[in-house]
N, C-alpha and C. Protein backbone atom coordinates (compact mmCIF):
# COMPACT_ATOMS: atom_id res chain seq x y z
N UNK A 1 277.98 -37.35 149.76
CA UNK A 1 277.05 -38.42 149.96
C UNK A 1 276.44 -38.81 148.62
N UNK A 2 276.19 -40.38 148.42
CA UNK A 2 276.14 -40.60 147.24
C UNK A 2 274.17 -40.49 147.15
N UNK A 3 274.52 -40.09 146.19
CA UNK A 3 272.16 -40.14 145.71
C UNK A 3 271.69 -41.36 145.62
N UNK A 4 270.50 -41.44 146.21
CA UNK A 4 269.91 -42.53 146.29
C UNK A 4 268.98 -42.54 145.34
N UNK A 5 268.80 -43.57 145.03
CA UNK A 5 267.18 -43.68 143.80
C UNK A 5 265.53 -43.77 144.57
N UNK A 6 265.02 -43.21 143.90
CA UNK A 6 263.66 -42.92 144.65
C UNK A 6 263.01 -44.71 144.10
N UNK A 7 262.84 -45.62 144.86
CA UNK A 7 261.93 -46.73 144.45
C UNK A 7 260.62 -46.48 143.57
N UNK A 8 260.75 -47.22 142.40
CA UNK A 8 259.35 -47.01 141.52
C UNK A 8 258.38 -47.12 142.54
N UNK A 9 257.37 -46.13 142.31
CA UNK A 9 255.61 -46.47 143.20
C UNK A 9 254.82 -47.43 142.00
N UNK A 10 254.53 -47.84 142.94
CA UNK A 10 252.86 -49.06 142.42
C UNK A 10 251.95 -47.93 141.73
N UNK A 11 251.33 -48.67 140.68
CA UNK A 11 250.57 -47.98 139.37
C UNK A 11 249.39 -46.97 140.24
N UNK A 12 249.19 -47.36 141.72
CA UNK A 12 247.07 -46.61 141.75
C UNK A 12 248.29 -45.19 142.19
N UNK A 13 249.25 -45.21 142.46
CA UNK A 13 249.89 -43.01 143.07
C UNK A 13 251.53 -43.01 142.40
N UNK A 14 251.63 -41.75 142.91
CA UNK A 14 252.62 -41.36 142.82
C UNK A 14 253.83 -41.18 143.85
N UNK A 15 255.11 -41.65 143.47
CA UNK A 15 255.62 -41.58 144.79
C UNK A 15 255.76 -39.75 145.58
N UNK A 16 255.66 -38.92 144.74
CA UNK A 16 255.42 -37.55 145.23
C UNK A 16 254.95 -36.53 144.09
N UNK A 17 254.59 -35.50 144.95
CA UNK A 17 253.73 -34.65 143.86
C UNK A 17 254.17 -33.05 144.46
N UNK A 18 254.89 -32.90 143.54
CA UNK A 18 255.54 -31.13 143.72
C UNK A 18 254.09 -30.38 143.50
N UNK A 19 254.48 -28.98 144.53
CA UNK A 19 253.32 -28.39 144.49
C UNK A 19 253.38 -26.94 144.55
N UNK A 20 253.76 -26.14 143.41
CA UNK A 20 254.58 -24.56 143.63
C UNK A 20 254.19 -23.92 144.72
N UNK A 21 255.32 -23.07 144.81
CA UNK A 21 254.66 -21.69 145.99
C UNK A 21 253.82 -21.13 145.55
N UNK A 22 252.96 -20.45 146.39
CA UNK A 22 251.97 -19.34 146.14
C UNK A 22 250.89 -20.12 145.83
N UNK A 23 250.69 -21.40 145.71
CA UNK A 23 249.39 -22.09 145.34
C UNK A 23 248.51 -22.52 146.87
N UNK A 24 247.01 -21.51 146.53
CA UNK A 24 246.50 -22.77 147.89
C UNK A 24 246.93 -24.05 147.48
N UNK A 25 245.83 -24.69 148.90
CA UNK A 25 245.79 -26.02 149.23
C UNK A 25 244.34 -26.36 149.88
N UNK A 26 244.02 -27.27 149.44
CA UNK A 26 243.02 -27.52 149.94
C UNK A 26 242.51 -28.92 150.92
N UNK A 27 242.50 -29.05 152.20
CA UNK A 27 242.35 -30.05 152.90
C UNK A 27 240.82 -30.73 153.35
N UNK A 28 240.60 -31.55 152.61
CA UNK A 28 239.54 -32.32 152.67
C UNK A 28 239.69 -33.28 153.91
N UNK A 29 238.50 -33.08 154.91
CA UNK A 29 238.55 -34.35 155.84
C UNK A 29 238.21 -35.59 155.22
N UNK A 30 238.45 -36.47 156.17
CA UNK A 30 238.31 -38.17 155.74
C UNK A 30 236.03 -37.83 155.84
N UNK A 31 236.08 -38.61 154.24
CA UNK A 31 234.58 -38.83 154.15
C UNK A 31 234.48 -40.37 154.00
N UNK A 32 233.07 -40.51 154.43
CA UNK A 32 233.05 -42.19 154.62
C UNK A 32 231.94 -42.02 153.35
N UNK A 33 231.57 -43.42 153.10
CA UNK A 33 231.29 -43.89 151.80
C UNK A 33 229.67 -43.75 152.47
N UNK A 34 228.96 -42.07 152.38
CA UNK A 34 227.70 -42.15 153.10
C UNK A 34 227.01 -41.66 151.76
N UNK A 35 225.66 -42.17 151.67
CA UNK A 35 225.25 -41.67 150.41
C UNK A 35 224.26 -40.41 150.94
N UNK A 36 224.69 -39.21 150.50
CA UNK A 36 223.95 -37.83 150.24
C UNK A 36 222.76 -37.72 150.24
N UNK A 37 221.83 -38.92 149.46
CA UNK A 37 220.59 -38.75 149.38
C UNK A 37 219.89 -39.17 150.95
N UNK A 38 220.81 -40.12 151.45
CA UNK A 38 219.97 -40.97 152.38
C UNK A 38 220.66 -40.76 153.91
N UNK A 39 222.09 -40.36 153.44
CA UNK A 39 222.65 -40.00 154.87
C UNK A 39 222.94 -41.59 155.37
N UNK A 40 223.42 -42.34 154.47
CA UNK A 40 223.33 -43.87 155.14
C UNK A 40 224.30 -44.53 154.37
N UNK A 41 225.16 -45.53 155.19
CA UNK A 41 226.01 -46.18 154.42
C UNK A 41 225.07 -47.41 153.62
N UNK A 42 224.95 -47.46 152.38
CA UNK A 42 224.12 -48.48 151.77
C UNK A 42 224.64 -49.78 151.11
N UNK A 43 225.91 -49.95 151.19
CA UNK A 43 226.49 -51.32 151.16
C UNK A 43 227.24 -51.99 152.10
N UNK A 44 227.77 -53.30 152.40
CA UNK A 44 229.08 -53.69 152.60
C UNK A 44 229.76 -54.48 151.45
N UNK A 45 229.56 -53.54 150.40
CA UNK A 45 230.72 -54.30 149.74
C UNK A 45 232.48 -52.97 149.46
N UNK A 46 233.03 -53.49 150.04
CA UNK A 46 234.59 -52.38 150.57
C UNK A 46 234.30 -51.86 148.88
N UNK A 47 234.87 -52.41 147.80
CA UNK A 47 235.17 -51.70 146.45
C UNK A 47 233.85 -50.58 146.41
N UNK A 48 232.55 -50.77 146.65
CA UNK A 48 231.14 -49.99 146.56
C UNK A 48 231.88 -48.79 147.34
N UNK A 49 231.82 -49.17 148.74
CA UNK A 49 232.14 -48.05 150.01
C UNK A 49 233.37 -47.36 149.45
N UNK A 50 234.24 -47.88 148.68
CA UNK A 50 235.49 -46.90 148.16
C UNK A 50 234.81 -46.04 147.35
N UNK A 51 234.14 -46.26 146.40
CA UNK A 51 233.70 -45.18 145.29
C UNK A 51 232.94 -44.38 145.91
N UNK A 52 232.05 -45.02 146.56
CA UNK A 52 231.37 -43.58 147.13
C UNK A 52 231.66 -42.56 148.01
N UNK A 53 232.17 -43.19 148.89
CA UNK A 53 233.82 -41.93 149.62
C UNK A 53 234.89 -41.34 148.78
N UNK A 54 235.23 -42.08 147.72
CA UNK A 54 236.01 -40.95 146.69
C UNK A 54 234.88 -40.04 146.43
N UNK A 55 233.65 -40.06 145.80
CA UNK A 55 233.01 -39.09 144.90
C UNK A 55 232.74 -38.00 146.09
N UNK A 56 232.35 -38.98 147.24
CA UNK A 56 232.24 -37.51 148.63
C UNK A 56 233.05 -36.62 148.72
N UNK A 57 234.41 -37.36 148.79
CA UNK A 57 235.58 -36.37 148.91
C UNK A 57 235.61 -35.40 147.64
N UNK A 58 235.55 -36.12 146.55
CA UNK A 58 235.79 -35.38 144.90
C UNK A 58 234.43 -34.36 144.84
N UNK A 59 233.55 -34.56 145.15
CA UNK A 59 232.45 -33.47 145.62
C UNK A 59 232.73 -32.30 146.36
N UNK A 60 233.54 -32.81 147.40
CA UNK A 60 234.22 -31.40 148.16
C UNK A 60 234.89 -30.45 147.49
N UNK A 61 236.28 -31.03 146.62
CA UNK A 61 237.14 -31.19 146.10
C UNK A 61 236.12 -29.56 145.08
N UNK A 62 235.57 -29.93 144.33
CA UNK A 62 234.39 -29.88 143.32
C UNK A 62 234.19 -28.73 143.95
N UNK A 63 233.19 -28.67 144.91
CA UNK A 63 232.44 -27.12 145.64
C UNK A 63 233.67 -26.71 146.41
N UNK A 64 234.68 -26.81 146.16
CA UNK A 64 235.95 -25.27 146.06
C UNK A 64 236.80 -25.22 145.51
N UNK A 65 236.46 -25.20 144.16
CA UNK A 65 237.38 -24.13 142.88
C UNK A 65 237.94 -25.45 142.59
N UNK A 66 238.41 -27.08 142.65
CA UNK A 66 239.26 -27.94 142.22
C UNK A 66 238.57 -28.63 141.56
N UNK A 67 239.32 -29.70 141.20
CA UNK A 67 238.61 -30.99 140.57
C UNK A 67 239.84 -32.35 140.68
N UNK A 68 239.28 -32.95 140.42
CA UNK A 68 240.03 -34.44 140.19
C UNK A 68 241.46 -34.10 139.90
N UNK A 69 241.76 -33.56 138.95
CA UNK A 69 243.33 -33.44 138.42
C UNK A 69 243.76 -32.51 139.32
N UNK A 70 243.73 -31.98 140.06
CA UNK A 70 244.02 -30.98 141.35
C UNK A 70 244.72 -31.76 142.27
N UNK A 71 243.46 -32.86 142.70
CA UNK A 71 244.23 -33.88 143.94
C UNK A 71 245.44 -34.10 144.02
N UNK A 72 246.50 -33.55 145.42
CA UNK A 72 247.58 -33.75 144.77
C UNK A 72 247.83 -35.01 146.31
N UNK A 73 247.24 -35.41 147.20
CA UNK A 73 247.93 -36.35 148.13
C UNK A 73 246.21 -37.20 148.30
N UNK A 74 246.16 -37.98 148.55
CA UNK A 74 245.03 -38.84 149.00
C UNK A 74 245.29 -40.35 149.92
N UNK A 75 244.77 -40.03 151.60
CA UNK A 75 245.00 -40.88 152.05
C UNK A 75 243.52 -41.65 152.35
N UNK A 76 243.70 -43.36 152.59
CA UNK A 76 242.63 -43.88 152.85
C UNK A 76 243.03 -44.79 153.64
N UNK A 77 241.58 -45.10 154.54
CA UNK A 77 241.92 -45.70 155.31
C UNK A 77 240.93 -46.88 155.65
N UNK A 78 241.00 -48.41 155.49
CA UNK A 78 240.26 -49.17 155.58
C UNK A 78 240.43 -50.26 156.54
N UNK A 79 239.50 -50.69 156.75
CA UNK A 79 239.34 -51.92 157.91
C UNK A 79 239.32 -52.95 157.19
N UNK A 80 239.67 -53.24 155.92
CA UNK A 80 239.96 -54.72 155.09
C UNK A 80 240.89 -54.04 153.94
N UNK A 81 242.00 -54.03 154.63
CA UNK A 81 242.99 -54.14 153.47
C UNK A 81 243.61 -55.48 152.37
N UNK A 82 243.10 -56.44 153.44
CA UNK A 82 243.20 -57.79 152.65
C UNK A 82 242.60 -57.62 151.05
N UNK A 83 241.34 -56.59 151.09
CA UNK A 83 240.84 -56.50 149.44
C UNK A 83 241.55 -55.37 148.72
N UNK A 84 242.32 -55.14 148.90
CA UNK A 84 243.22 -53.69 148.42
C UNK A 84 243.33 -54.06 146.95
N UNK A 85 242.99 -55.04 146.17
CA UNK A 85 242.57 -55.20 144.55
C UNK A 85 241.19 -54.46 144.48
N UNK A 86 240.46 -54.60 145.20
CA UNK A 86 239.17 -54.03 145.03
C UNK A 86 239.15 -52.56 145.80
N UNK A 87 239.67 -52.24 146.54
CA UNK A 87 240.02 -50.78 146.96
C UNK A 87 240.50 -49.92 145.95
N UNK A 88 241.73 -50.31 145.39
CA UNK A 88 242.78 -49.95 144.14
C UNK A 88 241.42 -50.25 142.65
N UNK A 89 240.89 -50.56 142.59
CA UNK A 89 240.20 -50.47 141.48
C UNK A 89 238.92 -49.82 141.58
N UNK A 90 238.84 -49.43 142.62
CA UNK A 90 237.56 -48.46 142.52
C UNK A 90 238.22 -47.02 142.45
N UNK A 91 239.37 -46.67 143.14
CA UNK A 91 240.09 -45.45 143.50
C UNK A 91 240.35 -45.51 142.25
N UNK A 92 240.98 -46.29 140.97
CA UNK A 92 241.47 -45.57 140.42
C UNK A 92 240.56 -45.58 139.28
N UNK A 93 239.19 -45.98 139.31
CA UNK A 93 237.96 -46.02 138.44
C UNK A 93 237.59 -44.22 138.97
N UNK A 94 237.88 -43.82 139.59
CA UNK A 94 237.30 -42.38 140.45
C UNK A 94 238.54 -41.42 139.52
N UNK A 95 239.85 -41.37 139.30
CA UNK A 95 240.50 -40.54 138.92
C UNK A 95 241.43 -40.52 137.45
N UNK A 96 240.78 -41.44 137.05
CA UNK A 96 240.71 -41.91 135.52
C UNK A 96 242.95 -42.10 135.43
N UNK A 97 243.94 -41.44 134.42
CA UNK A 97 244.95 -41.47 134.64
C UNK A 97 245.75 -40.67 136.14
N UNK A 98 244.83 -39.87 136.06
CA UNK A 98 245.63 -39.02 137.47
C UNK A 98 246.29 -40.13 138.85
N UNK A 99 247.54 -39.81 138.90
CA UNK A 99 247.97 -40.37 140.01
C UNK A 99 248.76 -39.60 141.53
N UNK A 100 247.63 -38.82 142.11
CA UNK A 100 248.26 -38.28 142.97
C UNK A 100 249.23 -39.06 144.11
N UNK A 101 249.80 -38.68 145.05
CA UNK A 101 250.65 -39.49 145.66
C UNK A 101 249.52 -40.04 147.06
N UNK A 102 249.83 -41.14 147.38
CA UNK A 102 248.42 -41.75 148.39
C UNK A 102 248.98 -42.97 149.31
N UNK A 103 248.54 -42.48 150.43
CA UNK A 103 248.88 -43.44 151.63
C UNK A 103 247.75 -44.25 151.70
N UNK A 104 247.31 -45.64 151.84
CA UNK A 104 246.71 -46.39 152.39
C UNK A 104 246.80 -46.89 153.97
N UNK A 105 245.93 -47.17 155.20
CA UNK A 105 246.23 -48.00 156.23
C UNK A 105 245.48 -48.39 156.86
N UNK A 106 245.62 -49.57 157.16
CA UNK A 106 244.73 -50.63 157.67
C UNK A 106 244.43 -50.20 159.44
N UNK A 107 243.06 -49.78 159.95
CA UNK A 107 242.52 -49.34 161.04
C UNK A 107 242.04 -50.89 161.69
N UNK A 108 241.77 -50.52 162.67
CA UNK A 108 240.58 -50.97 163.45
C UNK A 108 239.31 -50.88 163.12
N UNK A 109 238.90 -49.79 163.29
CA UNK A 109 237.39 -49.97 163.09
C UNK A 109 237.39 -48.17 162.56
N UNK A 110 236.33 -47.97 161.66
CA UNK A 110 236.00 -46.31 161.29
C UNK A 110 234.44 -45.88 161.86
N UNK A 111 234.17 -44.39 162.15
CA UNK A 111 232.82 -44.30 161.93
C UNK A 111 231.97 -45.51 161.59
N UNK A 112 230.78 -45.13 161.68
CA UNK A 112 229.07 -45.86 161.08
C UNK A 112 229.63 -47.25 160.74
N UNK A 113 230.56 -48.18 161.74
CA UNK A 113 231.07 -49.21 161.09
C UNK A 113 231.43 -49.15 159.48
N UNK A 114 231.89 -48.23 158.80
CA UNK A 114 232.68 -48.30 157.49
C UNK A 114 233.42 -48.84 157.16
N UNK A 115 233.66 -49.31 156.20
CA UNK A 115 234.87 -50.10 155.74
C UNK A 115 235.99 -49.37 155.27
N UNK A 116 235.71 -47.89 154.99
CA UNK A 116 236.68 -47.37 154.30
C UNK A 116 236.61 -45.56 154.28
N UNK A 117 237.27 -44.68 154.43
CA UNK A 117 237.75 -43.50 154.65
C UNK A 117 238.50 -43.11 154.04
N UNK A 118 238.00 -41.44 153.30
CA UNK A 118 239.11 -41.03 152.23
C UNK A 118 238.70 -39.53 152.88
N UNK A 119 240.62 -38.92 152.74
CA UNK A 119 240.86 -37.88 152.88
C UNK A 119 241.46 -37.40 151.68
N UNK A 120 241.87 -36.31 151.24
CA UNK A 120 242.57 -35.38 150.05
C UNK A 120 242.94 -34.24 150.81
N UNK A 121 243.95 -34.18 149.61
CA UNK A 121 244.85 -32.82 149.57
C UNK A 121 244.78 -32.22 148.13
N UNK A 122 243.84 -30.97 147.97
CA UNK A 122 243.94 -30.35 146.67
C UNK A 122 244.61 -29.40 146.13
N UNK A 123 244.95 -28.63 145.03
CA UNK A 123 245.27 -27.32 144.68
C UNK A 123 244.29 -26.88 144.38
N UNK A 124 244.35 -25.60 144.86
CA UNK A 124 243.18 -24.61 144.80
C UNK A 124 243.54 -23.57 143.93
N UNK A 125 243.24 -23.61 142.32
CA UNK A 125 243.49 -22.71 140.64
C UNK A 125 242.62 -21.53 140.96
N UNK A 126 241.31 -21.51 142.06
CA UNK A 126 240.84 -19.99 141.43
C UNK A 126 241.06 -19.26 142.62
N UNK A 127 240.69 -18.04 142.25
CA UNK A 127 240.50 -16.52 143.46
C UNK A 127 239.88 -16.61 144.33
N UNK A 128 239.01 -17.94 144.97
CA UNK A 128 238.52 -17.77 146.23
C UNK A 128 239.41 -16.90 147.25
């Protein structure tokens, strides 16, 4: 059987991300873009609500043993994908070059009426 070519991925992921044996993993639920201090979603603007659900998630990420360059899958999920320029530029304002591999998809409706939902998949580097 002849090999197929893997299609280039679009610049915000990667089309996959190898991940050795013996390494945790770390599974972050979908966080909505709620702010910590107030317990309240405080915008509707989708690009706002993206950053602040990345840093929720990257906070998690954070309080167990990972960080940003860890992330190795990140899915999101929004109720206006029509702005996916402004989705894609806040996500990738959150992980500077890192491009883990990442599903986007367009819902119905999320939690607290949100516009937007982010889950992760991390590696977990220490001895927890």
């Amino acid at each position: 059987m002849e090999h197929q070519m893997t299609p280039p991925s679009a610049p915000p992921y990667s089309s996959a991300v190898r991940v050795d044996a013996g390494e945790s993993l770390l599974f972050v639920s979908g966080q909505l873009p709620v702010n910590p201090e107030t317990g309240e979603i405080d915008t509707t603007d989708v690009a706002q609500q993206t950053t602040v659900a990345m840093r929720n998630a990257l906070r998690v990420v954070d309080d167990n043993g990972s960080s940003a360059a860890d992330v190795v899958k990140v899915g999101i999920f929004t109720t206006r994908l029509g702005q996916i320029a402004e989705i894609n530029a806040s996500y990738l304002g959150q992980l500077g070059d890192h491009r883990p591999a990442r599903s986007l998809v367009e819902v119905s409706a999320l939690p607290r009426q949100a516009l937007v939902e982010i889950e992760m998949v991390a590696r977990v580097r220490d001895s927890r």
